[in-house]
N, C-alpha and C. Protein backbone atom coordinates (compact mmCIF):
# COMPACT_ATOMS: atom_id res chain seq x y z
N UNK A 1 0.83 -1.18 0.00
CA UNK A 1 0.00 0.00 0.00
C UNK A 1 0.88 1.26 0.00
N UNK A 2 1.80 1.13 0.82
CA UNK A 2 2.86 1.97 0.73
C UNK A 2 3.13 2.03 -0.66
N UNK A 3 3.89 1.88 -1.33
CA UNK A 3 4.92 1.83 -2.56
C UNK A 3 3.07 2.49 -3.55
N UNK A 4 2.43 1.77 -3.67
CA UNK A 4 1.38 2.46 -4.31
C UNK A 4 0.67 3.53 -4.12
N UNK A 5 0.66 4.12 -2.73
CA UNK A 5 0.37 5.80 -2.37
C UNK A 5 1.85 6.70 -2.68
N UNK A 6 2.83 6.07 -2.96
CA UNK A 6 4.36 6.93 -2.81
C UNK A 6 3.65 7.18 -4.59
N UNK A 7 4.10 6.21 -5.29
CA UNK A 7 3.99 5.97 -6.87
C UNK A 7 2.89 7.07 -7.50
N UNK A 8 1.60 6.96 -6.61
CA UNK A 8 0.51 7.93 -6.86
C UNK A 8 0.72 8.97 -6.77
N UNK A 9 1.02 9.63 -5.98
CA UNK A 9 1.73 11.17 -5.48
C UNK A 9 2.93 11.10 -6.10
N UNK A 10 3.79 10.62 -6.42
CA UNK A 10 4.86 11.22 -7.82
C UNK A 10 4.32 11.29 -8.86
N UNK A 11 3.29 10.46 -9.36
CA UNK A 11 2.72 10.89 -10.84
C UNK A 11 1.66 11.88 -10.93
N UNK A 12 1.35 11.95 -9.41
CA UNK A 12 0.24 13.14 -9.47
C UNK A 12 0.99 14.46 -9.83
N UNK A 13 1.56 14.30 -9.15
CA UNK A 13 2.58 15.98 -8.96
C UNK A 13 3.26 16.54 -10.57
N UNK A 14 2.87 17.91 -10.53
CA UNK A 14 3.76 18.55 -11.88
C UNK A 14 4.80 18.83 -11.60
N UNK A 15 5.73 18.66 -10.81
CA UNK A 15 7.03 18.97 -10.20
C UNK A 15 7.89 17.52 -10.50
N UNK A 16 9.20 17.44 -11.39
CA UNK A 16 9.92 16.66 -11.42
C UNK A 16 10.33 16.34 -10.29
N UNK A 17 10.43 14.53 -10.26
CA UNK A 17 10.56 14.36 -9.45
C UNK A 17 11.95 14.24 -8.80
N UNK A 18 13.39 14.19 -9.71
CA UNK A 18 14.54 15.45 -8.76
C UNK A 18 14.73 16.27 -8.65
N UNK A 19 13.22 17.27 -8.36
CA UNK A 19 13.03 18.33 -7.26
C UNK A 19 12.22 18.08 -6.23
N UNK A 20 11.99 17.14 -5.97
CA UNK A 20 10.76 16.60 -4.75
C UNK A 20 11.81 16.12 -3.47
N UNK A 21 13.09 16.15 -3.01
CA UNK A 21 13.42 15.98 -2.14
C UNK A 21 13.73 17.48 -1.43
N UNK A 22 13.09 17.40 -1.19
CA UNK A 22 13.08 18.75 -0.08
C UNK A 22 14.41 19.14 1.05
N UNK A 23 14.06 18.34 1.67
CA UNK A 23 15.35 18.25 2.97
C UNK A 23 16.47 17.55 2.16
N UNK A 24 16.50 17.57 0.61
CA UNK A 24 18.06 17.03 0.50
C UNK A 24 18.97 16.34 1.15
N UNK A 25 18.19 14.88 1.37
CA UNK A 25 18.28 13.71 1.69
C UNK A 25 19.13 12.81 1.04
N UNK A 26 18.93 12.53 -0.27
CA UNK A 26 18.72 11.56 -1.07
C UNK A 26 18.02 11.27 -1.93
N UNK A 27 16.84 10.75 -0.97
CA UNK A 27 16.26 10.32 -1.54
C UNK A 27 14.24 10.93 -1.20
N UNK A 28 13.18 10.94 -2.35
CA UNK A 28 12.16 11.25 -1.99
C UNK A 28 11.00 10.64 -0.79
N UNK A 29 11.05 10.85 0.34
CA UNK A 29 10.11 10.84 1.15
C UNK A 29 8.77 10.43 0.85
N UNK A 30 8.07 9.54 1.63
CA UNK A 30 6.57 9.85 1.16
C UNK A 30 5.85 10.91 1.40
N UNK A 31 6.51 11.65 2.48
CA UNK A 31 5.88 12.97 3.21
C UNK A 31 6.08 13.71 1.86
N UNK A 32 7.01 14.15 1.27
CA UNK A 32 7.85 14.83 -0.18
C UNK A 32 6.58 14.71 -0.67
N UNK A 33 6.72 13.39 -1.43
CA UNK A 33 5.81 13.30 -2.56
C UNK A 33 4.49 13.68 -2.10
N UNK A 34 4.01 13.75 -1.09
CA UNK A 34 2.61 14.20 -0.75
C UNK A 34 2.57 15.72 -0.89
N UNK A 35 3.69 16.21 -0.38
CA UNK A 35 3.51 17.76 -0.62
C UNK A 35 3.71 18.04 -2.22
N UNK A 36 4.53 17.53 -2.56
CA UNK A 36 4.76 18.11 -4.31
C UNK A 36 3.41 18.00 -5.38
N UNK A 37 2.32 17.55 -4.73
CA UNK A 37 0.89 17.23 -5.80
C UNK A 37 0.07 18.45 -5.18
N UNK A 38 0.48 19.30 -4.30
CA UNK A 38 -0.09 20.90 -4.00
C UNK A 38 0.79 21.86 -4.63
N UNK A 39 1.27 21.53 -5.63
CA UNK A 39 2.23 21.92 -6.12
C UNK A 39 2.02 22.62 -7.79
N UNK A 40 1.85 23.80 -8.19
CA UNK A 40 1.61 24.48 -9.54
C UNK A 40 2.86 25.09 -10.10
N UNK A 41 2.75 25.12 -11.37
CA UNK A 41 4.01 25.45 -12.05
C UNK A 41 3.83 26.83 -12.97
N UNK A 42 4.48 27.89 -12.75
CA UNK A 42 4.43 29.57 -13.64
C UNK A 42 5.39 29.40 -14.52
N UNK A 43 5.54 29.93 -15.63
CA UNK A 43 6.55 30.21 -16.46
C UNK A 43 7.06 31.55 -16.10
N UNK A 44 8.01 32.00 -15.60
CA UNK A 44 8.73 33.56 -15.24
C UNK A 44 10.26 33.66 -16.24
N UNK A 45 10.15 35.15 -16.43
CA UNK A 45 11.41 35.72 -16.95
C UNK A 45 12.40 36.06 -16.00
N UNK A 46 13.70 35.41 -16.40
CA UNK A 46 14.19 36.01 -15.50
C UNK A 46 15.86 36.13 -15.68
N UNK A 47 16.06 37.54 -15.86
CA UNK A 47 17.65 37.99 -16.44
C UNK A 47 17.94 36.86 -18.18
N UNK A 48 16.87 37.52 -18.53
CA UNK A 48 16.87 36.70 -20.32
C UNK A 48 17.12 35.31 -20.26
N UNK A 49 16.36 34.87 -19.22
CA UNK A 49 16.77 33.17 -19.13
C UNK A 49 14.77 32.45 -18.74
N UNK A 50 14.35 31.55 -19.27
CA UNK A 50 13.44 31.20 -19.26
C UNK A 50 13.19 29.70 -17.99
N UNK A 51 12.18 30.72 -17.10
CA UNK A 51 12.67 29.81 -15.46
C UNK A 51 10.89 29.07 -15.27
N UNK A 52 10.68 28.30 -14.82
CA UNK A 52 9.87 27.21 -14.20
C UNK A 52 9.59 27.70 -12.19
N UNK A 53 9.02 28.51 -12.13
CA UNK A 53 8.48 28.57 -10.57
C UNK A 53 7.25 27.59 -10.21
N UNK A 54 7.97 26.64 -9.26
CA UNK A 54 7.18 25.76 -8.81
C UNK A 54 6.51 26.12 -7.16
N UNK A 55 5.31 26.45 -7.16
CA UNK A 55 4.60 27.31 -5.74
C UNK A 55 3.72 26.39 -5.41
N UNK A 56 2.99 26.54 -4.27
CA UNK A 56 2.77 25.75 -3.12
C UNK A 56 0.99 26.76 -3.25
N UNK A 57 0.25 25.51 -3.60
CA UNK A 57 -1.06 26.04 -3.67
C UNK A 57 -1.66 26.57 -2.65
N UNK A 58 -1.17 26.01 -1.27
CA UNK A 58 -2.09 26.45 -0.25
C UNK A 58 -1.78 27.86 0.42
N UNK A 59 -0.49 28.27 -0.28
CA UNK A 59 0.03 29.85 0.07
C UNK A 59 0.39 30.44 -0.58
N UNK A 60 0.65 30.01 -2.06
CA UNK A 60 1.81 30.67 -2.87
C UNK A 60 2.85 30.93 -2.80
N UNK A 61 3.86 30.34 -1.74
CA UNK A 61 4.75 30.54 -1.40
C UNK A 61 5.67 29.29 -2.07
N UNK A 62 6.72 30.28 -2.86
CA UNK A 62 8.06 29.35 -3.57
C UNK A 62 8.49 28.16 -3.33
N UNK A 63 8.12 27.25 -3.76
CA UNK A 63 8.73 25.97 -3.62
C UNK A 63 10.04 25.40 -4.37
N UNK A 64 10.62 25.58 -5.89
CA UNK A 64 11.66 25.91 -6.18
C UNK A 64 11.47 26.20 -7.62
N UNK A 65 12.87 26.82 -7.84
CA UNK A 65 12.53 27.87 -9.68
C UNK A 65 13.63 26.92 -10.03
N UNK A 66 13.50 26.36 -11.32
CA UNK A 66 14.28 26.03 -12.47
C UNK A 66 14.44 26.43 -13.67
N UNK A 67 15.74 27.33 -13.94
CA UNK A 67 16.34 28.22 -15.16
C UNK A 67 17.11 27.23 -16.44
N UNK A 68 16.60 27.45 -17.27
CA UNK A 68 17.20 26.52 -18.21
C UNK A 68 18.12 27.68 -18.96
């Protein structure tokens, strides 16, 4: 049951999942993956580089930006 609620909540989530370790562990948590499916993704500009802000539905508060 485990391994199939972890599996569910990584495919739920729009957040890749090596950005879902939070506490930079290792490895993803089930706690992780539960938070990363409250999880929405913005497209932002930023210094002529095209970035991915990943925010936290229940506050809007930054969860992490990826600049390609």
């Amino acid at each position: 049951m485990y391994a199939g609620m972890y599996l569910l909540f990584v495919f739920l989530s729009p957040m890749p999942y090596k950005f879902m370790d939070f506490n930079e562990n290792g490895w993803v948590e089930l706690k992780e993956a539960f938070t990363a499916i409250d999880i929405e993704i913005k497209n932002i500009e930023s210094n002529n580089k095209t970035c991915k802000e990943y925010f936290y539905l229940k506050d809007g508060s930054q969860a992490y930006v990826h600049c390609e």
